[in-house]
Protein backbone atom coordinates (compact mmCIF):
# COMPACT_ATOMS: atom_id res chain seq x y z
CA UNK A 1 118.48 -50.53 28.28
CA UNK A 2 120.13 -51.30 25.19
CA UNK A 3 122.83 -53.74 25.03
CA UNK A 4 125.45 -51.64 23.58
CA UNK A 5 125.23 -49.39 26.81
CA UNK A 6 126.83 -52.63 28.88
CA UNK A 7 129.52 -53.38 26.06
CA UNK A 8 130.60 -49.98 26.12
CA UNK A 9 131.20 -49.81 29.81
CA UNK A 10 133.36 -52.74 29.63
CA UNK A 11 135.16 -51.64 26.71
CA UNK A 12 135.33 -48.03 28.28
CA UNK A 13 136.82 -50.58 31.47
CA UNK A 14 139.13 -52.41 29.67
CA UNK A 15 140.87 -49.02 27.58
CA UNK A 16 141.42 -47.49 30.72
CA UNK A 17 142.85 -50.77 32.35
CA UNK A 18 145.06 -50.90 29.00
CA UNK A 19 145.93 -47.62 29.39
CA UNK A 20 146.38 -46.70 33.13
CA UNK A 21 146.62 -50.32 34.49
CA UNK A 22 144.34 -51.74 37.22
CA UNK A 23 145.70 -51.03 40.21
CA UNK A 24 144.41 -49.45 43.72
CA UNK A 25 145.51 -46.19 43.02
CA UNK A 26 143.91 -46.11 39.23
CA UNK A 27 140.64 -47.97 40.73
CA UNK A 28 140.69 -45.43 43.22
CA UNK A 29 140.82 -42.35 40.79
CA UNK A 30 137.77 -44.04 38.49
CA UNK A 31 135.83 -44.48 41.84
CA UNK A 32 136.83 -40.32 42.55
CA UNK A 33 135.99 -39.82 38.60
CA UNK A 34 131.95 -40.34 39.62
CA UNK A 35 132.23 -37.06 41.95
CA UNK A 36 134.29 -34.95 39.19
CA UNK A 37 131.13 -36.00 36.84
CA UNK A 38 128.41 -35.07 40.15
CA UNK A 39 130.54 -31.70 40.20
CA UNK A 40 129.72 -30.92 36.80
CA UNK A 41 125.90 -31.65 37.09
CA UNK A 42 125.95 -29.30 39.81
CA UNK A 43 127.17 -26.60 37.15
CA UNK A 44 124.93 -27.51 34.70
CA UNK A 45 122.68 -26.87 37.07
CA UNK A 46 123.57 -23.76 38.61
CA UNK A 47 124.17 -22.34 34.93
CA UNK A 48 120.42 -23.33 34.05
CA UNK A 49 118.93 -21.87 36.51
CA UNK A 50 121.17 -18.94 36.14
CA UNK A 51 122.26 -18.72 40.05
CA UNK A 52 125.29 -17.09 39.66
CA UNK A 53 124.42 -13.48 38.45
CA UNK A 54 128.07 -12.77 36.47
CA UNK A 55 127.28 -15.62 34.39
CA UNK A 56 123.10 -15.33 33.94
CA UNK A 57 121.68 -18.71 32.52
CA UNK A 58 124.56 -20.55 31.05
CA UNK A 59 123.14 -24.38 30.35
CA UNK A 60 119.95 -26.11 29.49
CA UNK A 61 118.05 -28.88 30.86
CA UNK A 62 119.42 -30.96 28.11
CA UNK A 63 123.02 -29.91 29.08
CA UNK A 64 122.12 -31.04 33.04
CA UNK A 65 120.45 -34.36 31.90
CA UNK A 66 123.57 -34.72 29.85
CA UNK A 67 126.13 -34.26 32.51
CA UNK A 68 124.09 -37.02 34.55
CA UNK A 69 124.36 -39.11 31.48
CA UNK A 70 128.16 -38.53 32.76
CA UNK A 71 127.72 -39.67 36.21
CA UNK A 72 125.52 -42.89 35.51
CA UNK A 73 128.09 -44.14 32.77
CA UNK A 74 131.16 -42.97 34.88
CA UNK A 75 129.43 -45.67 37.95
CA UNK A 76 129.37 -48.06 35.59
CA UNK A 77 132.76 -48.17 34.25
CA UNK A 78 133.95 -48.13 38.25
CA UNK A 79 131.34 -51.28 38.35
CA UNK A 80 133.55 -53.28 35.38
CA UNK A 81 136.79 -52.15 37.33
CA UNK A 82 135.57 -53.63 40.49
CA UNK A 83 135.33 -56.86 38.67
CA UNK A 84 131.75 -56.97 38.98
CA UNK A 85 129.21 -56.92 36.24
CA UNK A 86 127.84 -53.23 35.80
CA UNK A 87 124.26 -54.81 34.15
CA UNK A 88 123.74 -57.77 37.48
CA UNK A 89 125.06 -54.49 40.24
CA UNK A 90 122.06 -52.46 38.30
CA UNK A 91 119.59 -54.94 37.85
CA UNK A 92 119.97 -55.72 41.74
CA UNK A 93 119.66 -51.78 43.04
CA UNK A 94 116.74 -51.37 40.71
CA UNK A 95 114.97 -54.54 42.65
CA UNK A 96 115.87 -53.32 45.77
CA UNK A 97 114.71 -49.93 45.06
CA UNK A 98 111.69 -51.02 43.78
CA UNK A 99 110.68 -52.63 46.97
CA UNK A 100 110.65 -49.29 48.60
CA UNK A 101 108.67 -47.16 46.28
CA UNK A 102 104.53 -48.03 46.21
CA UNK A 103 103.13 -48.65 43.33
CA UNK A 104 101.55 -46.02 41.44
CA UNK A 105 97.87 -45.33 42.40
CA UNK A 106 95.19 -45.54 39.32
């Protein structure tokens, strides 16, 4: 990932903290944030597959892939605000993950 991803979660971190301080009840609202952001994949979704009939198709896959853009940056701004490095919480669930999944077959 490009570098300018982690500076702008920290910078994204430290306007909010600026803005609405850093304290259990904001940390708890940027934690909540990450299922605002999952509600609107789910939208995205449901518009591009056009499940709700009054509506027909609504969104495209770029729109979904887009809202999950959301989600993953939203996680990592709640990283920063936990005090933890958002890049070092990744790195580690990407090792961990890759320890379950085979390796791909030739």
């Amino acid at each position: 990932m490009d570098e300018t991803i982690w500076n702008a979660a920290r910078a994204a971190r430290a306007w909010l903290d600026a803005v609405n301080g850093t304290g259990q009840a904001e940390l708890t609202c940027r934690i909540l944030k990450l299922s605002e952001e999952a509600g609107e994949v789910a939208g995205a979704w449901i518009g591009m597959v056009g499940q709700n009939p009054r509506k027909g198709v609504t969104h495209t896959r770029e729109d979904v892939a887009a809202e999950l853009a959301d989600v993953a940056f939203t996680a990592l701004v709640a990283i920063e605000s936990l005090g933890l490095d958002a890049r070092t919480v990744l790195d580690e669930c990407v090792t961990k993950v890759r320890t379950r999944v085979p390796p791909p077959t030739p």
